[in-house]
Protein backbone atom coordinates (compact mmCIF):
# COMPACT_ATOMS: atom_id res chain seq x y z
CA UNK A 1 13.23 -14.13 -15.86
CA UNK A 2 10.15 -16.49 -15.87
CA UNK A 3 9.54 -15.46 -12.07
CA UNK A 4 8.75 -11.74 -13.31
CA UNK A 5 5.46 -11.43 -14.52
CA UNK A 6 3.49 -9.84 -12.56
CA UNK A 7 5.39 -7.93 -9.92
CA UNK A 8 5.89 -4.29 -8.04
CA UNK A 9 7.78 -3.24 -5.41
CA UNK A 10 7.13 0.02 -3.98
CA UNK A 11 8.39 2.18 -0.66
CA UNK A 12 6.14 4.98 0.80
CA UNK A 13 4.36 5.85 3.49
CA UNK A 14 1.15 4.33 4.70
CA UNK A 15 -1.65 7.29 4.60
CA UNK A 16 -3.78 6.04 7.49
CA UNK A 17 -3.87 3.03 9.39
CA UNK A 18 -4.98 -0.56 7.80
CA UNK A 19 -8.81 -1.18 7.59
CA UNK A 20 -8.92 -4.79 8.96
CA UNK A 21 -11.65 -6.95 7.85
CA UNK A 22 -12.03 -10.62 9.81
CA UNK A 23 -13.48 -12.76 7.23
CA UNK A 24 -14.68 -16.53 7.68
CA UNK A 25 -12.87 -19.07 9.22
CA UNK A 26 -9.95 -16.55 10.96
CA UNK A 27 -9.28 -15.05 7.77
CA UNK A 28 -8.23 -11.54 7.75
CA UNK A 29 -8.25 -8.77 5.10
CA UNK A 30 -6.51 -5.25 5.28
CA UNK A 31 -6.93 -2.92 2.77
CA UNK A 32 -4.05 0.43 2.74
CA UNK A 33 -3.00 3.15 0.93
CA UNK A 34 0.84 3.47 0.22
CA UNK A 35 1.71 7.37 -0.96
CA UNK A 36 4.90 7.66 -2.83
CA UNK A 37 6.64 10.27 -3.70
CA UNK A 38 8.80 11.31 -6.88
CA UNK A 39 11.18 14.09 -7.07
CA UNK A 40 12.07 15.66 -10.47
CA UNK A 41 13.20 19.00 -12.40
CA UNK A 42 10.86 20.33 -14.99
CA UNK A 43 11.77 21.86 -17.93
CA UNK A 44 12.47 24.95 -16.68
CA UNK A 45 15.02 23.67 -13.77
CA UNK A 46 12.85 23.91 -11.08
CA UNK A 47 12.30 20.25 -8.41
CA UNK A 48 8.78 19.22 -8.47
CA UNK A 49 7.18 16.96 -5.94
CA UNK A 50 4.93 14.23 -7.23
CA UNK A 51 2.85 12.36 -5.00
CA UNK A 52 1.03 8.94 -6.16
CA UNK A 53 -1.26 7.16 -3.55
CA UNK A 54 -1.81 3.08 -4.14
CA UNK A 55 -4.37 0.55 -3.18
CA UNK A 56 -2.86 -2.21 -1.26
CA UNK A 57 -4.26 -5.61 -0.29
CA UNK A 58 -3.05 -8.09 2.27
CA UNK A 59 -4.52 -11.41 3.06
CA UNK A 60 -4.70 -14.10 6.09
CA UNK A 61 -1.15 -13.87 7.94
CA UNK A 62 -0.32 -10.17 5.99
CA UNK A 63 -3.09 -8.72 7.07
CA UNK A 64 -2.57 -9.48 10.68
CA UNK A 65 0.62 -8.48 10.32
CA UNK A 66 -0.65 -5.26 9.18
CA UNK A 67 -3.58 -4.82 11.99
CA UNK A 68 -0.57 -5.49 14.49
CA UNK A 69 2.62 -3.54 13.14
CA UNK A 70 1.45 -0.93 10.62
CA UNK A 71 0.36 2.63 11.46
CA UNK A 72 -0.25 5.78 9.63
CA UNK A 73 2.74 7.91 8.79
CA UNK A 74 5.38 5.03 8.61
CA UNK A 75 7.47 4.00 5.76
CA UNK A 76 7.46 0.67 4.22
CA UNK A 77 8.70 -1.54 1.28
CA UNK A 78 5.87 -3.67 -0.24
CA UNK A 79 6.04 -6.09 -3.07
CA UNK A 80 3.04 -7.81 -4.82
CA UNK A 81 1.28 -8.14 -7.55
CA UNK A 82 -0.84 -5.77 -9.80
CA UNK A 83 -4.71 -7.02 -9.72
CA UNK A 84 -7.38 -4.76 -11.76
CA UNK A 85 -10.83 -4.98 -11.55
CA UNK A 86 -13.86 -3.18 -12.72
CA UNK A 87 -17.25 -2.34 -11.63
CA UNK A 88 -20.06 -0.27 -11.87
CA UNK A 89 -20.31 2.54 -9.60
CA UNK A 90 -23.89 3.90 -7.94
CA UNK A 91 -24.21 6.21 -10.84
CA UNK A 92 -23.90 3.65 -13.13
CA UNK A 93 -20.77 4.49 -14.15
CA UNK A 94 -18.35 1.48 -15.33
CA UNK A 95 -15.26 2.18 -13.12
CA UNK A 96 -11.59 0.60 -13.51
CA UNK A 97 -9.24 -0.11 -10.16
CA UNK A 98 -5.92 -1.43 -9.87
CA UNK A 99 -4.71 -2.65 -6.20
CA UNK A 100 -1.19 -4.65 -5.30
CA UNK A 101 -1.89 -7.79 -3.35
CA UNK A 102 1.02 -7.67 -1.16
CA UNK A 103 3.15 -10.74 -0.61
CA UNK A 104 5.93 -8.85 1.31
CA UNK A 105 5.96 -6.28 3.68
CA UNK A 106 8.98 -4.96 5.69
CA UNK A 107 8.95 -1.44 7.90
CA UNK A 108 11.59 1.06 7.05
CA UNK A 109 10.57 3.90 9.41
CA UNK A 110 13.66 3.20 12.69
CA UNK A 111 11.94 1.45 15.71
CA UNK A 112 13.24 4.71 17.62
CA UNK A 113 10.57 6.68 15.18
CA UNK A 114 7.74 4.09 15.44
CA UNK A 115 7.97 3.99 19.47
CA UNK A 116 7.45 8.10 19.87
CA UNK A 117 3.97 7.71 17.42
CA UNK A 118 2.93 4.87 19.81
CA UNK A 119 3.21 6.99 22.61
């Protein structure tokens, strides 16, 4: 179990399309947002829907992968690692955010699907 110290997989859907950022040297960034969704009873029987929304990150080969492939709407399996920062906001405000730097990425959503939001 040494290998699992810092990792998350997740599946969701990708709430817009990848912001793509070239960097030096052919370097690529692409920063998404991965909703996922949780079904449950509460206490009094009833299903409630539960929507969380992550940060993703995806570097160099990733991230063109992303800029290429990935579009809003479509449902993918990401696995990374968790990576928190903090900063200070424009108010002054000392803020705390935790992204996934993706290492994997595979698309879920049927090529069938993905072809009609192309067209």
């Amino acid at each position: 179990m040494k290998a699992i110290k810092n990792k998350v997989q997740l599946i969701g859907h990708l709430g817009a399309d990848p912001e793509i950022k070239n960097l030096k040297e052919d370097n690529k960034l692409a920063n998404m947002r991965l909703a996922v969704n949780d079904r449950y009873k509460n206490a009094k029987g009833e299903w409630v829907e539960e929507t969380q929304w992550f940060n993703l990150v995806a570097w160099s080969k990733l991230a063109t992968y992303a800029e290429k492939y990935l579009l809003k709407g479509i449902e993918v399996a990401v696995e990374g690692r968790l990576l928190t920062k903090s900063y200070t906001d424009k108010n002054a405000v000392k803020r705390v955010a935790t992204d996934i730097v993706v290492s994997e990425i595979l698309i879920l959503t049927k090529k069938t699907a993905l072809a009609k939001e192309l067209v």
